[in-house]
Protein backbone atom coordinates (compact mmCIF):
# COMPACT_ATOMS: atom_id res chain seq x y z
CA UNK A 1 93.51 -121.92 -123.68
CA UNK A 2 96.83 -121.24 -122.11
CA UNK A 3 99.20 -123.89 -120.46
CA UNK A 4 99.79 -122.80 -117.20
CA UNK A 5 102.94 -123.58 -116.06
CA UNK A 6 105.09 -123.98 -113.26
CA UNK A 7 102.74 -122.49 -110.54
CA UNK A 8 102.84 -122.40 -106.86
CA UNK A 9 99.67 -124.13 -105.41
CA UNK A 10 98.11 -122.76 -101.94
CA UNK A 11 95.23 -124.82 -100.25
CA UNK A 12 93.03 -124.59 -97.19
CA UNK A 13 89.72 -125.54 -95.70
CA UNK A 14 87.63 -123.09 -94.00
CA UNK A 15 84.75 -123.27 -92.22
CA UNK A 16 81.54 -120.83 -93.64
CA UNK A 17 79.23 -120.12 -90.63
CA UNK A 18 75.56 -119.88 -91.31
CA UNK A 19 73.53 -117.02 -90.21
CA UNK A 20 70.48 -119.01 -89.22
CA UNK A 21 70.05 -122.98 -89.31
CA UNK A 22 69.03 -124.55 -93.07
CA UNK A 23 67.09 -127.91 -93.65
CA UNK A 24 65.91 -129.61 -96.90
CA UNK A 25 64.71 -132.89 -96.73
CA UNK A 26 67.15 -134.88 -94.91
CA UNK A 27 69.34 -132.39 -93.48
CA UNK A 28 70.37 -129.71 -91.35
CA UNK A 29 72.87 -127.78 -92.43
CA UNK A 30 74.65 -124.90 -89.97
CA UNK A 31 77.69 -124.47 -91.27
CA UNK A 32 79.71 -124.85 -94.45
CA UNK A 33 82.75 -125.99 -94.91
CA UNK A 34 84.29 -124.97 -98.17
CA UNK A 35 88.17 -126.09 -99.92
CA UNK A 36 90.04 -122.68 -101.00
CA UNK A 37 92.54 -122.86 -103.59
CA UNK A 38 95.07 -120.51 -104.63
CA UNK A 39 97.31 -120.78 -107.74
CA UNK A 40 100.48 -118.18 -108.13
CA UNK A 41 102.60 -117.64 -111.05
CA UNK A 42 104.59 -114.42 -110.83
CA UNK A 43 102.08 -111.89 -109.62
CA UNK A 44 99.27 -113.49 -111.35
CA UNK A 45 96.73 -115.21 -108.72
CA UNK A 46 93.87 -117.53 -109.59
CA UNK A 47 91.44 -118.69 -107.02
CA UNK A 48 88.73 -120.71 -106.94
CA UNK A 49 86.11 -122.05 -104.00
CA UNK A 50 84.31 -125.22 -103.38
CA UNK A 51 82.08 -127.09 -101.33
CA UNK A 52 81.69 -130.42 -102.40
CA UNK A 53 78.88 -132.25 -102.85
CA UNK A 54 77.98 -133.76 -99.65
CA UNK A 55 75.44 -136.71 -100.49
CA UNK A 56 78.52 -138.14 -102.31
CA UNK A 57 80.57 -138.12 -99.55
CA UNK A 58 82.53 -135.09 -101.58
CA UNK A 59 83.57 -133.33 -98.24
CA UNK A 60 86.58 -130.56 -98.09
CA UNK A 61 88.48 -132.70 -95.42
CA UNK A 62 88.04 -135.50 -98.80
CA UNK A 63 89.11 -132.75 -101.40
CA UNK A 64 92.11 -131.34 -99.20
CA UNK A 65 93.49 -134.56 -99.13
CA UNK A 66 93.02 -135.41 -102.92
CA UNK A 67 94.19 -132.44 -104.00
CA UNK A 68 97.66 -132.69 -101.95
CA UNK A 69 98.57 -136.25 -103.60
CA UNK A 70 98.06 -134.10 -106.78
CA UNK A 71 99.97 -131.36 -105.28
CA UNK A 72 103.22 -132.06 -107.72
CA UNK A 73 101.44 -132.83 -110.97
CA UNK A 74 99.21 -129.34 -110.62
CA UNK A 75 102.18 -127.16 -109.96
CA UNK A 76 104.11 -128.84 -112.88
CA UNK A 77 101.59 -127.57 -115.32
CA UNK A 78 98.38 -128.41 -116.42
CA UNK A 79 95.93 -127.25 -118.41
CA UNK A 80 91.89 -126.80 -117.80
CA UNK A 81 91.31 -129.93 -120.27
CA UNK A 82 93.88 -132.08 -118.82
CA UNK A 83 92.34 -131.35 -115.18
CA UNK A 84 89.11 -132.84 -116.85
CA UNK A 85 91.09 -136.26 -117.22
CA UNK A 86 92.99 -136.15 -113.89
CA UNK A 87 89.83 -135.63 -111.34
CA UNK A 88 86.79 -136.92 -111.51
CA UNK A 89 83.50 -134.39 -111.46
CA UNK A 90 83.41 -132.94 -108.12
CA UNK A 91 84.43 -130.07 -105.45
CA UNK A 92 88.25 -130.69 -106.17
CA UNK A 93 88.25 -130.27 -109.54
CA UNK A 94 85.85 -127.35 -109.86
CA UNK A 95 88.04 -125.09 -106.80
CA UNK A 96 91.60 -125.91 -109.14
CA UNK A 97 89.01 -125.56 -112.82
CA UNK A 98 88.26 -122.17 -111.23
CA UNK A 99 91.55 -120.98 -110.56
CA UNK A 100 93.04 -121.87 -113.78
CA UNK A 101 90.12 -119.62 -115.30
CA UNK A 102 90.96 -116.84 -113.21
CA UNK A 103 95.18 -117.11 -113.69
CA UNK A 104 94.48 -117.56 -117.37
CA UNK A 105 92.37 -114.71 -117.79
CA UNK A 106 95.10 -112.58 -115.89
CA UNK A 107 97.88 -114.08 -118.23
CA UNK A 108 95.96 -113.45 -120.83
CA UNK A 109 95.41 -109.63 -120.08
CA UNK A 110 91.75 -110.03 -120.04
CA UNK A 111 88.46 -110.97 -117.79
CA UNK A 112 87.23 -114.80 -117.61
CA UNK A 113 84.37 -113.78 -119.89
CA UNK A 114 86.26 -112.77 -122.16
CA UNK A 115 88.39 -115.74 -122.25
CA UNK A 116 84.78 -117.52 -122.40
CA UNK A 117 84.11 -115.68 -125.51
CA UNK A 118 80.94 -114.22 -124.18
CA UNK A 119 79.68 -110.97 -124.17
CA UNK A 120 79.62 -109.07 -120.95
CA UNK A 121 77.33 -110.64 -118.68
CA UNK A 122 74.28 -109.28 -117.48
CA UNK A 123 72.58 -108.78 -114.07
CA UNK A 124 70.45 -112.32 -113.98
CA UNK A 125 67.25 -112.94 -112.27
CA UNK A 126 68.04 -115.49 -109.11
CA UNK A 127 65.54 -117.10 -107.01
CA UNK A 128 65.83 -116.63 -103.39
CA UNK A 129 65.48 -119.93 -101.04
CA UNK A 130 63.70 -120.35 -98.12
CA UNK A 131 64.71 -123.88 -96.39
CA UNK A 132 62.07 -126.41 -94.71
CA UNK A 133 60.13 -125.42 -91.52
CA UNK A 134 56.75 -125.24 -90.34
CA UNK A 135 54.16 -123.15 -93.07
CA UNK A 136 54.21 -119.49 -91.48
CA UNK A 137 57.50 -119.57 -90.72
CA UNK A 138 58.32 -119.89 -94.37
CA UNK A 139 55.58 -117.81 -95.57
CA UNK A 140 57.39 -114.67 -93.25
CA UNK A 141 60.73 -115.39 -94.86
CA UNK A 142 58.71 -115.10 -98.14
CA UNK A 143 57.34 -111.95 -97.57
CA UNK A 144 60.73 -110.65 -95.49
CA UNK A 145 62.58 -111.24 -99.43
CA UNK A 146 60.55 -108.03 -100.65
CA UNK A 147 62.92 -107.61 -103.78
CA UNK A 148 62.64 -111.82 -104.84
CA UNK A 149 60.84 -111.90 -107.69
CA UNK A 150 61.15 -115.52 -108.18
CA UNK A 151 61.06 -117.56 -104.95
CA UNK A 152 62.55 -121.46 -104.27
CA UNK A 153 60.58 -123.65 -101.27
CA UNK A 154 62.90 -126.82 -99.74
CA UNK A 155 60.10 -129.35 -99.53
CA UNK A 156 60.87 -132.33 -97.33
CA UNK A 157 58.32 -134.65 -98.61
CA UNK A 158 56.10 -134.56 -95.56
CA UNK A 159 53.24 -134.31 -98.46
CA UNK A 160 50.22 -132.94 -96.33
CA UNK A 161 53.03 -130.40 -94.75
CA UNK A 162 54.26 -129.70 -97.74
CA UNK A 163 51.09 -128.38 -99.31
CA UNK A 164 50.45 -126.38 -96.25
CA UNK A 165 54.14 -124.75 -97.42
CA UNK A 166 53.32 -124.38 -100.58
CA UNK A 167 49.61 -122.63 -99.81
CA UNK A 168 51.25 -120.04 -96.92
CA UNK A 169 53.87 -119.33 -99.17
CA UNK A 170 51.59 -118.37 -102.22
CA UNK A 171 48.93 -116.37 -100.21
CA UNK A 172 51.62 -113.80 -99.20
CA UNK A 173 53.60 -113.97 -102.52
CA UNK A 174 50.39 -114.00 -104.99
CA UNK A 175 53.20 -112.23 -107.32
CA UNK A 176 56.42 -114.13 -107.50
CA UNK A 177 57.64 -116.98 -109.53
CA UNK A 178 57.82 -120.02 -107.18
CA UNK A 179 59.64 -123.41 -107.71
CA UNK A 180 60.00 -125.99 -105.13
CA UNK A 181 62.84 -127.99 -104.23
CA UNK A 182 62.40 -131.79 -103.03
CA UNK A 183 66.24 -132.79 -102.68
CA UNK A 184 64.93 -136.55 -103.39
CA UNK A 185 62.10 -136.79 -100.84
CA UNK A 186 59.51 -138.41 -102.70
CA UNK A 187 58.26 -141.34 -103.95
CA UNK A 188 55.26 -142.44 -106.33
CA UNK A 189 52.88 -142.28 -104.17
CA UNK A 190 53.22 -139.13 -101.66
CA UNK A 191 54.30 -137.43 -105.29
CA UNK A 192 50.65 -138.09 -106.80
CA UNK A 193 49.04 -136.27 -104.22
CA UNK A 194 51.57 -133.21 -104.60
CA UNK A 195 51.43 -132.21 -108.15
CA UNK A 196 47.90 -131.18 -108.05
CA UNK A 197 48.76 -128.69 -105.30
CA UNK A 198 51.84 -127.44 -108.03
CA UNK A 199 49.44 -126.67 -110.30
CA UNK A 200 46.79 -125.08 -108.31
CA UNK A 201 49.36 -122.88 -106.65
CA UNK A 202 51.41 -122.16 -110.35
CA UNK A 203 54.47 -123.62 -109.59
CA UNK A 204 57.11 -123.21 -112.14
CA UNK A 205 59.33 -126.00 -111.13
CA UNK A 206 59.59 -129.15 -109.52
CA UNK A 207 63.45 -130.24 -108.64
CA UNK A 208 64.51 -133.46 -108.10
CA UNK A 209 61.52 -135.22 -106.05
CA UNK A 210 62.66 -138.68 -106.50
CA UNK A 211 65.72 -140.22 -105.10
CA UNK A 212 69.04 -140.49 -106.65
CA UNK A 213 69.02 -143.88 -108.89
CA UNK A 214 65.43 -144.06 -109.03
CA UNK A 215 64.56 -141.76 -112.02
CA UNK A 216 62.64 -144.62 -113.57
CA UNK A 217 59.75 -143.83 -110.77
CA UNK A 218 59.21 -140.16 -113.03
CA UNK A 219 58.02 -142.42 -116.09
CA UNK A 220 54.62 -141.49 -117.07
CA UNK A 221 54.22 -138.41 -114.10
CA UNK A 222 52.26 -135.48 -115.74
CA UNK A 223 54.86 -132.85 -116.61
CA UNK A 224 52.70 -129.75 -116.19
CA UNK A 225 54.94 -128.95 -113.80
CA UNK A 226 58.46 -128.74 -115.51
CA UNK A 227 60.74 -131.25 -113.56
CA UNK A 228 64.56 -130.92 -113.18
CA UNK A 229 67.28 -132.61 -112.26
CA UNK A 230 69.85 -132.07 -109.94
CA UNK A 231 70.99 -134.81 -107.58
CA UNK A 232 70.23 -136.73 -110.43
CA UNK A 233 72.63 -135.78 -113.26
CA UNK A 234 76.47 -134.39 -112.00
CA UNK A 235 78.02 -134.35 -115.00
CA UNK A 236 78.58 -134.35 -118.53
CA UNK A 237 78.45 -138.28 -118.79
CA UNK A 238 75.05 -138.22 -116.53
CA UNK A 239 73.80 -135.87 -118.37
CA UNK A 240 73.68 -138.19 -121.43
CA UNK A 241 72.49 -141.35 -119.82
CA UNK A 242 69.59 -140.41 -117.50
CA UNK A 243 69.00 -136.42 -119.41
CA UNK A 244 65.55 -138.06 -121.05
CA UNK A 245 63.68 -138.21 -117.16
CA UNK A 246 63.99 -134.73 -117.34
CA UNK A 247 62.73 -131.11 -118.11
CA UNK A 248 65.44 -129.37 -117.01
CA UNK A 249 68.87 -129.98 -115.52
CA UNK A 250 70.42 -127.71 -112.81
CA UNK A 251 73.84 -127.39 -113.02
CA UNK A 252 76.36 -126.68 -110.40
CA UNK A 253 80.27 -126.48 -110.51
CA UNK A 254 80.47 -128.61 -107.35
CA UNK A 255 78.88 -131.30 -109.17
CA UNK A 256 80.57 -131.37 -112.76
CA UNK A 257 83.85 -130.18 -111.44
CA UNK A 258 84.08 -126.51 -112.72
CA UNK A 259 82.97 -124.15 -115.00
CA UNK A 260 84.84 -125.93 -117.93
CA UNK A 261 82.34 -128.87 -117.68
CA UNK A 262 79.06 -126.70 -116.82
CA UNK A 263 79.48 -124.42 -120.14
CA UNK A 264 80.03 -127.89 -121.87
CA UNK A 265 77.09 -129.53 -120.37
CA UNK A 266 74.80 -126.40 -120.95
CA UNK A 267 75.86 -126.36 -124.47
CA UNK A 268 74.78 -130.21 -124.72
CA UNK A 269 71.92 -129.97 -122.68
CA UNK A 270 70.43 -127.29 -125.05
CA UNK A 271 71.37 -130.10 -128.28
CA UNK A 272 68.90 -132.36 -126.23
CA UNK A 273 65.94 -129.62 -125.88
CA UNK A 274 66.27 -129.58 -122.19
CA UNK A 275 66.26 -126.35 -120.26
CA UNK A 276 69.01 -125.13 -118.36
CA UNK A 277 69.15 -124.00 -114.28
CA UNK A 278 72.37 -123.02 -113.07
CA UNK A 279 72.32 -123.70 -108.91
CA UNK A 280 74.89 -123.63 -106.05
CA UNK A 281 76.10 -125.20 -102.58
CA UNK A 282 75.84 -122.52 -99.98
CA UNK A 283 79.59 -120.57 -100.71
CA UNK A 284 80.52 -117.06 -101.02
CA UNK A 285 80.82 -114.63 -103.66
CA UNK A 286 84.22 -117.16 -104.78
CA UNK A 287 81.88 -119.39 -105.32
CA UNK A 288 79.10 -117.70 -107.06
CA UNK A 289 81.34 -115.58 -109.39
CA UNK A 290 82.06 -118.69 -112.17
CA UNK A 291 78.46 -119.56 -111.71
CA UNK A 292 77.18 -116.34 -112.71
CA UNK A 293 78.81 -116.57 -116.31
CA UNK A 294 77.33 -119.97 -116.48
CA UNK A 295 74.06 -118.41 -115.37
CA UNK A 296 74.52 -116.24 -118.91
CA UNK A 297 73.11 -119.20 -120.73
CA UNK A 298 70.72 -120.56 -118.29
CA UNK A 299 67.50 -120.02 -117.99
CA UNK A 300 66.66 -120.36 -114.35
CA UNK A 301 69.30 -119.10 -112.02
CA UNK A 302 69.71 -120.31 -108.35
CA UNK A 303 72.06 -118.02 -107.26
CA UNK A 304 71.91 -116.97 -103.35
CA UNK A 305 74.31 -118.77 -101.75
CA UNK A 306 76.14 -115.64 -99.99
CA UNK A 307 72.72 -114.88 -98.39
CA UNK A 308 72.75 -117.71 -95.67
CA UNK A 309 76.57 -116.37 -94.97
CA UNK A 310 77.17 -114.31 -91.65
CA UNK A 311 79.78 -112.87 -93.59
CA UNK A 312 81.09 -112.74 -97.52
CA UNK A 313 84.06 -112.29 -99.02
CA UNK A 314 84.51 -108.86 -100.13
CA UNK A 315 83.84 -107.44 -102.87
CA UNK A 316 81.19 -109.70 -103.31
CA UNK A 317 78.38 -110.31 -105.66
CA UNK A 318 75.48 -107.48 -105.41
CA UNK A 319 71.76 -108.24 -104.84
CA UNK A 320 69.08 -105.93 -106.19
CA UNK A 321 65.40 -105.70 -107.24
CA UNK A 322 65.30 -109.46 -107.19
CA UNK A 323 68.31 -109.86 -109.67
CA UNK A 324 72.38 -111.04 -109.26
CA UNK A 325 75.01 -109.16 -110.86
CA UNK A 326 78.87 -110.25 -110.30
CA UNK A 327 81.25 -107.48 -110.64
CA UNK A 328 84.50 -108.17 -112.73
CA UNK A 329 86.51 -107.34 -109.58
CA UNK A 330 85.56 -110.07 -107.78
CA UNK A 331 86.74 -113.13 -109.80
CA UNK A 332 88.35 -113.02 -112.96
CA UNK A 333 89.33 -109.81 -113.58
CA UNK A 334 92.53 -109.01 -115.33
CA UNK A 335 94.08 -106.03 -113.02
CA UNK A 336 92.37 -107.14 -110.07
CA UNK A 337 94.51 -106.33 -106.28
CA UNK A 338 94.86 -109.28 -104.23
């Protein structure tokens, strides 16, 4: 790992617009506001994207500002595992985490993965979301992702609607993987009467279905249905303390604060026996590039973000026959042309 010193910082908000309107349980989401950081030493550049993590009140207009009273301490120096000590988990740390990857790989001569010390990464199965709405709406957008081969439903815990989801979506995909998503919608009792419709429809995987702080209500639920967390556990220190309600834990960079923490909380979560997701907020190829070499060691990959973009950065990330693949050129590449 490389001190990176003396560097010029650049930051800005922008504002990602969404293609078509997105709900989970509890929200709406049509756009996306993302915090953009640039870090420039000589003609090396490192950039990295963020989003936040907005049921924490981690908002860009919240990470702009933290990131400018750190303005003076960043550009003096710092190094990824100092920036671990200085921000907590979150979008600010993973957009500057991310941009000391990229400006160290480019210092370095090499690409990020190779800085990672992994082998060069491989095109990784991702699932493809469709958000909340009524049952043949989402059973079209099912059947419109002809290439998915592994499929993620936002359930809203509407439990009776929900299983009318879960039954259109399965009729017209009889051959995908399917997980579904909850984002914290349920409790005990609408949660009894949706497991047996997992099973009967083979679900793979049941994310987060109880509320943030209530883990204690998945005591004792039948785990035929593999259960992750994600709202759940943020970071390396969740990760130890509540890791035992779970099957699996998603990880994304806007949660732990960059790809320094996820690669350290994969490697732990794999000590405990727990399987490993790697997931995103909705953000461009930026965004999904640091993921992706996290997604190396995972072994479900949420990946899709760019697809509910009207427009990505270019060169972006490339979709094919139901799989991700992430270019070197588009993050962390040594001889890259800003």
């Amino acid at each position: 790992m490389i001190q990176i010193d003396r560097v010029e910082l650049v930051l800005r908000n922008e504002l990602l617009r969404l293609s078509a309107p997105f709900r989970i349980s509890g929200h709406v989401f049509e756009a996306s506001p993302v915090t953009l950081v640039c870090m420039r030493q000589g003609h090396a550049i490192g950039r990295g994207e963020a989003a936040g993590v907005y049921y924490m009140g981690d908002d860009p207009t919240h990470m702009l500002k933290t990131l400018e009273r750190m303005r003076e301490r960043i550009e003096a120096g710092i190094t990824r595992y100092e920036l671990r000590h200085l921000l907590p988990p979150g979008g600010a740390r993973n957009a500057v985490d991310c941009a000391l990857w990229e400006l160290e790989a480019r210092q370095a001569g090499v690409t990020a993965w190779q800085l990672a010390g992994m082998a060069k990464p491989k095109p990784l199965l991702t699932t493809f979301t469709v958000g909340a709405d009524e049952p043949q709406v989402m059973a079209q957008r099912a059947r419109d992702y002809t290439h998915a081969r592994a499929i993620k439903l936002k359930l809203t815990g509407e439990v009776d609607l929900d299983i009318e989801r879960l039954h259109a979506v399965r009729e017209v995909r009889p051959d995908a993987w399917i997980g579904v998503d909850a984002n914290q919608g349920y409790k005990p009792d609408t949660l009894s009467k949706l497991l047996p419709a997992l099973v009967d429809n083979n679900v793979g995987l049941l994310e987060q279905p109880c509320r943030r702080d209530h883990e204690a209500e998945l005591d004792g639920v039948d785990r035929t249905v593999p259960i992750a967390a994600d709202e759940s556990i943020l970071s390396l220190e969740e990760l130890e303390e509540r890791a035992h309600w779970f099957d699996v834990v998603n990880i994304k960079l806007d949660k732990c604060g960059g790809l320094t923490e996820g690669l350290m909380m994969a490697k732990r979560a794999r000590e405990m026996g727990k399987r490993v997701m790697v997931g995103n907020m909705v953000g461009t190829s930026l965004a999904m590039a640091p993921a992706f070499l996290l997604g190396q060691y995972c072994d479900i990959v949420d990946l899709d973000g760019p697809l509910f973009l009207v427009r990505d950065r270019v060169p972006g990330v490339v979709y094919a026959d139901g799989h991700v693949d992430c270019p070197d050129n588009v993050w962390g590449a040594p001889d890259a042309v800003l």
